[in-house]
N, C-alpha and C. Protein backbone atom coordinates (compact mmCIF):
# COMPACT_ATOMS: atom_id res chain seq x y z
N UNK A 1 -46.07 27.14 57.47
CA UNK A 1 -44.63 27.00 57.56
C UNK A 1 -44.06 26.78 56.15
N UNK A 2 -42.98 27.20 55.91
CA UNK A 2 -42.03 27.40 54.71
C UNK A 2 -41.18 25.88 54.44
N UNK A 3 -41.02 25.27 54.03
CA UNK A 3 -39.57 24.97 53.94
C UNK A 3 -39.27 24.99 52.40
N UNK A 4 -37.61 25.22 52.12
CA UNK A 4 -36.16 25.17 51.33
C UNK A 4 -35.74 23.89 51.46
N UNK A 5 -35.51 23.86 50.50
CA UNK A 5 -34.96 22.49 49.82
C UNK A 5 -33.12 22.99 49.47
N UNK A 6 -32.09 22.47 49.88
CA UNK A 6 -30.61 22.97 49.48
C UNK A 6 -29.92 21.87 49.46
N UNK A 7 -28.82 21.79 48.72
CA UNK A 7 -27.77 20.69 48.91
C UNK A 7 -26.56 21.30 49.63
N UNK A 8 -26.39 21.04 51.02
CA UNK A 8 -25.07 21.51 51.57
C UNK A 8 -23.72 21.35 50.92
N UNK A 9 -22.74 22.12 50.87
CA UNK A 9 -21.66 22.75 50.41
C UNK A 9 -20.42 22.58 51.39
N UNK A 10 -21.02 22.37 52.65
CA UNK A 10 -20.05 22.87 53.98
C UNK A 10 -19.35 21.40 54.08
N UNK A 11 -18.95 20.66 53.11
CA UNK A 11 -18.18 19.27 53.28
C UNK A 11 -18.33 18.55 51.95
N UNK A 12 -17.54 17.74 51.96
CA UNK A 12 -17.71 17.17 50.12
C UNK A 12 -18.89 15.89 50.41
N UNK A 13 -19.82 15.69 51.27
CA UNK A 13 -20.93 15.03 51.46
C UNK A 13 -21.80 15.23 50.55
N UNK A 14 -21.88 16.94 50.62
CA UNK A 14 -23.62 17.32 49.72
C UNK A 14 -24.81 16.70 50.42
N UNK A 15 -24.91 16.98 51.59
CA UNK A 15 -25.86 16.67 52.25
C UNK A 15 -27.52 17.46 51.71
N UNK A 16 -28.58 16.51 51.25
CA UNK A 16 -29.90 17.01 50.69
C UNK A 16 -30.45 17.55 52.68
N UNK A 17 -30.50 19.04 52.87
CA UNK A 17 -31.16 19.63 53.38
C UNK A 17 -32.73 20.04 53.67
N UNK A 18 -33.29 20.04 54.76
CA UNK A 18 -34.55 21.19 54.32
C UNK A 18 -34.57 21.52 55.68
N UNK A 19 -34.90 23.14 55.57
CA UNK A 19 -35.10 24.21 56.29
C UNK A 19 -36.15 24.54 56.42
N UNK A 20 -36.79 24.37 57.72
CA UNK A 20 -38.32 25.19 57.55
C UNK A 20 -38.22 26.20 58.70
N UNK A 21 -39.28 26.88 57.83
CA UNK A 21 -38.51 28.91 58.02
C UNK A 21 -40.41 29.28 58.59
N UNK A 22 -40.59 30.13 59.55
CA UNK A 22 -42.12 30.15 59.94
C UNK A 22 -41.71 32.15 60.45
N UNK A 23 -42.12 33.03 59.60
CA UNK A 23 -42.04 34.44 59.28
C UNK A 23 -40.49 34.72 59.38
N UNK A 24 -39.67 34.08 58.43
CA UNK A 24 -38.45 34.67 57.72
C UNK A 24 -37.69 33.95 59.38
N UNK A 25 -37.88 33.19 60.26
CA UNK A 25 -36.68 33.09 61.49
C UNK A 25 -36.85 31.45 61.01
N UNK A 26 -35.60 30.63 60.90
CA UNK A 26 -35.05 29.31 60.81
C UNK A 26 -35.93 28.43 62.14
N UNK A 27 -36.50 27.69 61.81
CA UNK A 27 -37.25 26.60 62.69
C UNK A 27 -36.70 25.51 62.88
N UNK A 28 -36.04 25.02 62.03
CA UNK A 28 -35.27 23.67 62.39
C UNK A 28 -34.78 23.56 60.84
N UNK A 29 -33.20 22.27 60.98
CA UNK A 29 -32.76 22.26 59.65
C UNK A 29 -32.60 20.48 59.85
N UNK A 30 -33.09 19.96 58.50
CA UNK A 30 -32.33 18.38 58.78
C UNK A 30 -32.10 17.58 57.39
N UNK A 31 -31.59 16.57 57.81
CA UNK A 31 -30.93 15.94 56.83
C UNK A 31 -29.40 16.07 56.62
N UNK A 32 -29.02 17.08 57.69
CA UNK A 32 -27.12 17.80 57.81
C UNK A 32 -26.78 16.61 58.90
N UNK A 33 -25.41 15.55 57.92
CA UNK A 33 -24.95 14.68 58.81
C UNK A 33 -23.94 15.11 59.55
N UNK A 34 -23.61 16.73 59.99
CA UNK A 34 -22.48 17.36 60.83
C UNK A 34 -22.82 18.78 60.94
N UNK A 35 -22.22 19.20 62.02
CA UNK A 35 -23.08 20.64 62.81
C UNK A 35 -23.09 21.47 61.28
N UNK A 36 -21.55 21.30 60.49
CA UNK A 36 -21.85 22.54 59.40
C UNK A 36 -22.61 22.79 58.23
N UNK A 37 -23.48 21.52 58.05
CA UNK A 37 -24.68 21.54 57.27
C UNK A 37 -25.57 22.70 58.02
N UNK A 38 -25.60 22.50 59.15
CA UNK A 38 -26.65 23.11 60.43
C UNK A 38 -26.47 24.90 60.03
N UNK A 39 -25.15 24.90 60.11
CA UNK A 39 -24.93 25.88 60.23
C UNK A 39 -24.87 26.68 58.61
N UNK A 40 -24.23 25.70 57.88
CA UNK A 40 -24.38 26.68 56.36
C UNK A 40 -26.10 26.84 55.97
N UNK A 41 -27.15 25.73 56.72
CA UNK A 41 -28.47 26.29 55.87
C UNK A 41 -28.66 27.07 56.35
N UNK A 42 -28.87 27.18 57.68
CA UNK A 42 -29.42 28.84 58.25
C UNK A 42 -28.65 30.09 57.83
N UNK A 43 -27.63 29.97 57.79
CA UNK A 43 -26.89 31.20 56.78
C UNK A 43 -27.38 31.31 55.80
N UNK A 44 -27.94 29.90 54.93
CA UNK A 44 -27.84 30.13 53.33
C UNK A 44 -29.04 31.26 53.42
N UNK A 45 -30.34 30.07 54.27
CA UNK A 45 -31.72 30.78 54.24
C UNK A 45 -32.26 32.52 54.77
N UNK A 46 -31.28 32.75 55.37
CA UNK A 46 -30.94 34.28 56.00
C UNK A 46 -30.18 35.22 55.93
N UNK A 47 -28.88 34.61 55.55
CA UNK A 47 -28.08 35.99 55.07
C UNK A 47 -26.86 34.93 53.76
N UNK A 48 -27.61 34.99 52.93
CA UNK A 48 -26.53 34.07 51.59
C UNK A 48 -25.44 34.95 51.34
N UNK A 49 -23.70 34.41 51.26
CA UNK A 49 -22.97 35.09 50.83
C UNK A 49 -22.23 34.51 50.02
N UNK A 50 -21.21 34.98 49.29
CA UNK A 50 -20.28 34.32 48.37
C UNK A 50 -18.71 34.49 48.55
N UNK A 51 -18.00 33.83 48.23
CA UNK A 51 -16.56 34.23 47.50
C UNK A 51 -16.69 34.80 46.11
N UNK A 52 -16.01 35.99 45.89
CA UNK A 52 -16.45 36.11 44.20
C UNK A 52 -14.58 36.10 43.75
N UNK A 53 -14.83 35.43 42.77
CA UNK A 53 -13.09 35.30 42.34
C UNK A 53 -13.55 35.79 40.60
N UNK A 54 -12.59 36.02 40.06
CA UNK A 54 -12.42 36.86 38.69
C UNK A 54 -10.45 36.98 38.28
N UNK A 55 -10.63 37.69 37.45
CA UNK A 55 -8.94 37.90 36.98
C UNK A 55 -9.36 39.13 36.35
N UNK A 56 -8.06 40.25 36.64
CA UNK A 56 -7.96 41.29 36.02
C UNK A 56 -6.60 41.66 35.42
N UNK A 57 -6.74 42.28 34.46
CA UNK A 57 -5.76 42.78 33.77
C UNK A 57 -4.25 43.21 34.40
N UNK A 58 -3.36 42.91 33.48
CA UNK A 58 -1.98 42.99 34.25
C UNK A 58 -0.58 43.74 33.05
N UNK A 59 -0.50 44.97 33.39
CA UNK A 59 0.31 45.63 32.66
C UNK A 59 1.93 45.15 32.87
N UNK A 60 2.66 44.81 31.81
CA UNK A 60 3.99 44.62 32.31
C UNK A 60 4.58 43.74 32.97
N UNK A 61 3.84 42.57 32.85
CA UNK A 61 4.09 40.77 33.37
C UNK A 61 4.04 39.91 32.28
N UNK A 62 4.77 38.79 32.90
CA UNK A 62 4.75 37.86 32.24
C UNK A 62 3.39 37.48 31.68
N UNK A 63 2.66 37.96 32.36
CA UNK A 63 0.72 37.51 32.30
C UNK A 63 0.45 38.17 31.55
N UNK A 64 -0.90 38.03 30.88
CA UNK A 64 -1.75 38.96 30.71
C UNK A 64 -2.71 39.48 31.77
N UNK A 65 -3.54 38.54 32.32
CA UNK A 65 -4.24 38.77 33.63
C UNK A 65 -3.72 38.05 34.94
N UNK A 66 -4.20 38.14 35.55
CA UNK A 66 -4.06 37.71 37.26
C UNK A 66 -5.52 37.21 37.85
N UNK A 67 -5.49 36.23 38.23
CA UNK A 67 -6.37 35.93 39.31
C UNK A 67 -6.70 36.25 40.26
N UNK A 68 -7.99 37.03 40.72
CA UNK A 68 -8.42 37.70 41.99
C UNK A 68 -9.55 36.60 42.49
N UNK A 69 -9.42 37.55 43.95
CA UNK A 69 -10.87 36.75 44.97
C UNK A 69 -11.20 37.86 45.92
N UNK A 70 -12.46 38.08 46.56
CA UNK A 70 -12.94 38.41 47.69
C UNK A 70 -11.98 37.71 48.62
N UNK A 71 -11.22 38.68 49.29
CA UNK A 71 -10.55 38.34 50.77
C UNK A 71 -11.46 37.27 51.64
N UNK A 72 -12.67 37.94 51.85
CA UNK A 72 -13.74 36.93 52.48
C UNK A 72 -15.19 37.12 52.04
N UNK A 73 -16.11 36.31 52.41
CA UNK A 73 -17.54 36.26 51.60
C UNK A 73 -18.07 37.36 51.75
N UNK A 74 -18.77 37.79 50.67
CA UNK A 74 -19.66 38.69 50.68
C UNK A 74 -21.01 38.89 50.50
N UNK A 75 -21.86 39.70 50.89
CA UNK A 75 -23.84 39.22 50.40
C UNK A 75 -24.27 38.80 48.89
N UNK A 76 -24.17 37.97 49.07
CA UNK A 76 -24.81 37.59 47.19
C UNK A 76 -25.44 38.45 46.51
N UNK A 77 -25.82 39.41 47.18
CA UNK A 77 -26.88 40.29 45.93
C UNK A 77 -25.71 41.37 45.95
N UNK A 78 -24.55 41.59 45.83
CA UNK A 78 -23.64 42.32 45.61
C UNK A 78 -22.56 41.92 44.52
N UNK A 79 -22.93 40.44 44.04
CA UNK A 79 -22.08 39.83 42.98
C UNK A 79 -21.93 40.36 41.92
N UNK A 80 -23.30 40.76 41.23
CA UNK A 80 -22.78 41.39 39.67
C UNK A 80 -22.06 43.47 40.03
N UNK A 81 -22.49 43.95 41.10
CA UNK A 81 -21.95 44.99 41.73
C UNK A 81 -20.78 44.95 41.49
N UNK A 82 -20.04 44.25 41.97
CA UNK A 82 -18.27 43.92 42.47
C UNK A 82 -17.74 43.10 41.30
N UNK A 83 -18.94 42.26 40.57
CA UNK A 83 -17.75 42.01 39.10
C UNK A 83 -18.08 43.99 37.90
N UNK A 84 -18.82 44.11 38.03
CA UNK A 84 -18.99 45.71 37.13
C UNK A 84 -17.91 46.34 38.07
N UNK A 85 -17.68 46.29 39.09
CA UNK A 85 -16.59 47.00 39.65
C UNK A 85 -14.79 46.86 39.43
N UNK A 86 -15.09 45.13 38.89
CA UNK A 86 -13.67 44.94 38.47
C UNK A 86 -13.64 45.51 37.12
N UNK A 87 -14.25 45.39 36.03
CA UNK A 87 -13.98 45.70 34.90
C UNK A 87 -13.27 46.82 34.61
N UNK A 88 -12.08 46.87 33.65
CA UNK A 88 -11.56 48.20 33.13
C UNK A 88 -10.53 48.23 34.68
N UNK A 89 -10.06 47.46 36.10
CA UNK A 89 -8.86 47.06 36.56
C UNK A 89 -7.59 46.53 35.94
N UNK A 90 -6.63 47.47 35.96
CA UNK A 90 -5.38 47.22 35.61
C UNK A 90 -4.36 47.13 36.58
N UNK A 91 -3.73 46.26 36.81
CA UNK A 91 -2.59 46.27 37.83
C UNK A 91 -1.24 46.29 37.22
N UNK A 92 -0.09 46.72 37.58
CA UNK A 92 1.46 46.51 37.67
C UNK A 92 1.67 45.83 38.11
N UNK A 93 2.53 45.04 37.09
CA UNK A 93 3.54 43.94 37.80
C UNK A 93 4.79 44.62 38.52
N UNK A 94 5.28 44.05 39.38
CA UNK A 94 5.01 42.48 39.79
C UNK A 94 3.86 42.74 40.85
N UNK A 95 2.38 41.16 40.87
CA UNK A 95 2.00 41.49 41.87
C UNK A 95 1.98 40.23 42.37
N UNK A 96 1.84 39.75 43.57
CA UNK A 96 1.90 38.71 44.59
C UNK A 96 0.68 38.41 45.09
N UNK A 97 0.77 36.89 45.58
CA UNK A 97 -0.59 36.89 46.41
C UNK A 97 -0.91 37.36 47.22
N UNK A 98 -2.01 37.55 47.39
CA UNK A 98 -2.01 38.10 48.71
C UNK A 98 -2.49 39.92 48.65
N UNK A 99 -1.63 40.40 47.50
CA UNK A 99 -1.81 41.82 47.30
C UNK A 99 -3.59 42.27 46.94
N UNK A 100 -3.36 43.55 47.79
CA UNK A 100 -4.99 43.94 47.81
C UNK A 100 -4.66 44.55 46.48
N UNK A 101 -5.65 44.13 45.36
CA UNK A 101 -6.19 44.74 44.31
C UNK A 101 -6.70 46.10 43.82
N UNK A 102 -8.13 45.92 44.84
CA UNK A 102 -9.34 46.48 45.17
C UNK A 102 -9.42 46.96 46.56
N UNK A 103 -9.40 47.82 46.71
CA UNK A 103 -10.15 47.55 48.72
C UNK A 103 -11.59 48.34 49.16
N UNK A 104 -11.84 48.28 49.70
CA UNK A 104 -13.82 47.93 50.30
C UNK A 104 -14.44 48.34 48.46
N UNK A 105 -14.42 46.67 47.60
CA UNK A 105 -14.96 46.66 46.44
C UNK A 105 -16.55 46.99 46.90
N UNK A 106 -16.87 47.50 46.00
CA UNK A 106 -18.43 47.98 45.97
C UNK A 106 -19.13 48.15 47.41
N UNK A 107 -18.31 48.44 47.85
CA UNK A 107 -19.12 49.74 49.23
C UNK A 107 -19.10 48.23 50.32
N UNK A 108 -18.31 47.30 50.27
CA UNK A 108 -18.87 45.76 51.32
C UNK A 108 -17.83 45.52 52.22
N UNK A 109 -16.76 46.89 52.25
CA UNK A 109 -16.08 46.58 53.44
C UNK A 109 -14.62 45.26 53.30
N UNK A 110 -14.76 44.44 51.85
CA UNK A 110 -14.19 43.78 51.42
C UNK A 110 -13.25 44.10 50.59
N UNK A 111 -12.16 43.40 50.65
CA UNK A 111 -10.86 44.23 49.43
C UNK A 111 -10.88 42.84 48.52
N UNK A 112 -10.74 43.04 47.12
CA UNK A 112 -10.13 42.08 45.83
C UNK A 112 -8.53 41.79 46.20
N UNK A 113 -8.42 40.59 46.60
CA UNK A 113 -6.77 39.99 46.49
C UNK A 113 -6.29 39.19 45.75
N UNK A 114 -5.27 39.44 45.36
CA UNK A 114 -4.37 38.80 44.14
C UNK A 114 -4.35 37.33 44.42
N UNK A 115 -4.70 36.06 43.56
CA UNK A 115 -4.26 35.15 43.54
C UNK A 115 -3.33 34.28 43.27
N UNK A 116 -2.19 34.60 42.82
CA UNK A 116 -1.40 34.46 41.98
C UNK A 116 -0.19 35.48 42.03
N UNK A 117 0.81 35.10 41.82
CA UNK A 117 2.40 35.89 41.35
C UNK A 117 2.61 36.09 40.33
N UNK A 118 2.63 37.17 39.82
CA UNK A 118 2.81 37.61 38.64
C UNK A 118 3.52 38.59 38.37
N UNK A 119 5.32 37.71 37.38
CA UNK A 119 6.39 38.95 37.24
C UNK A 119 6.43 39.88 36.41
């Protein structure tokens, strides 16, 4: 049997985790003082994803850049993918939050959204 050692994320606790994993399927998780420890290790240990946030370039604003994010998480091994994908992004002002950037960045079905207002 396997186990992972993690510090949960899913609450400002930081709960010290361990996961033991017996041929890649989650066996039990403990040390999570609330279901979403439970639930972020077995995610972490099986399918890890991220928010990826960045800022890209902004023609014709008050800004120079703008603050972006992944709409919602994406597979971690797609991170340096989707930042090589922002590079050399230029947007027009004005853009708002909320505004899709990017859409399905690096093939994940996910769009880059504006963080920020920018006139």
């Amino acid at each position: 049997m396997q186990v992972k050692e993690l510090i949960c994320i899913g609450c400002p606790l930081g709960c010290p985790l361990k996961v033991e994993l017996e041929g890649g399927q989650v066996m039990g998780v403990t040390g999570n003082t609330c279901r979403r420890g439970d639930a972020y290790a077995r995610k972490e240990v099986t399918n890890p994803t991220r928010i990826v946030t960045s800022s890209v370039a902004v023609e014709g604003g008050s800004l120079a850049v703008v603050s972006v994010k992944t709409r919602e998480d994406i597979p971690k091994g797609k991170i340096f993918e989707i930042m090589e994908a922002l590079k050399g992004v230029k947007v027009q002002a004005p853009i708002h939050i909320g505004d899709v950037v990017v859409q399905d960045v690096a093939g994940t079905g996910v769009d880059i959204i504006a963080t920020k207002n920018v006139w």
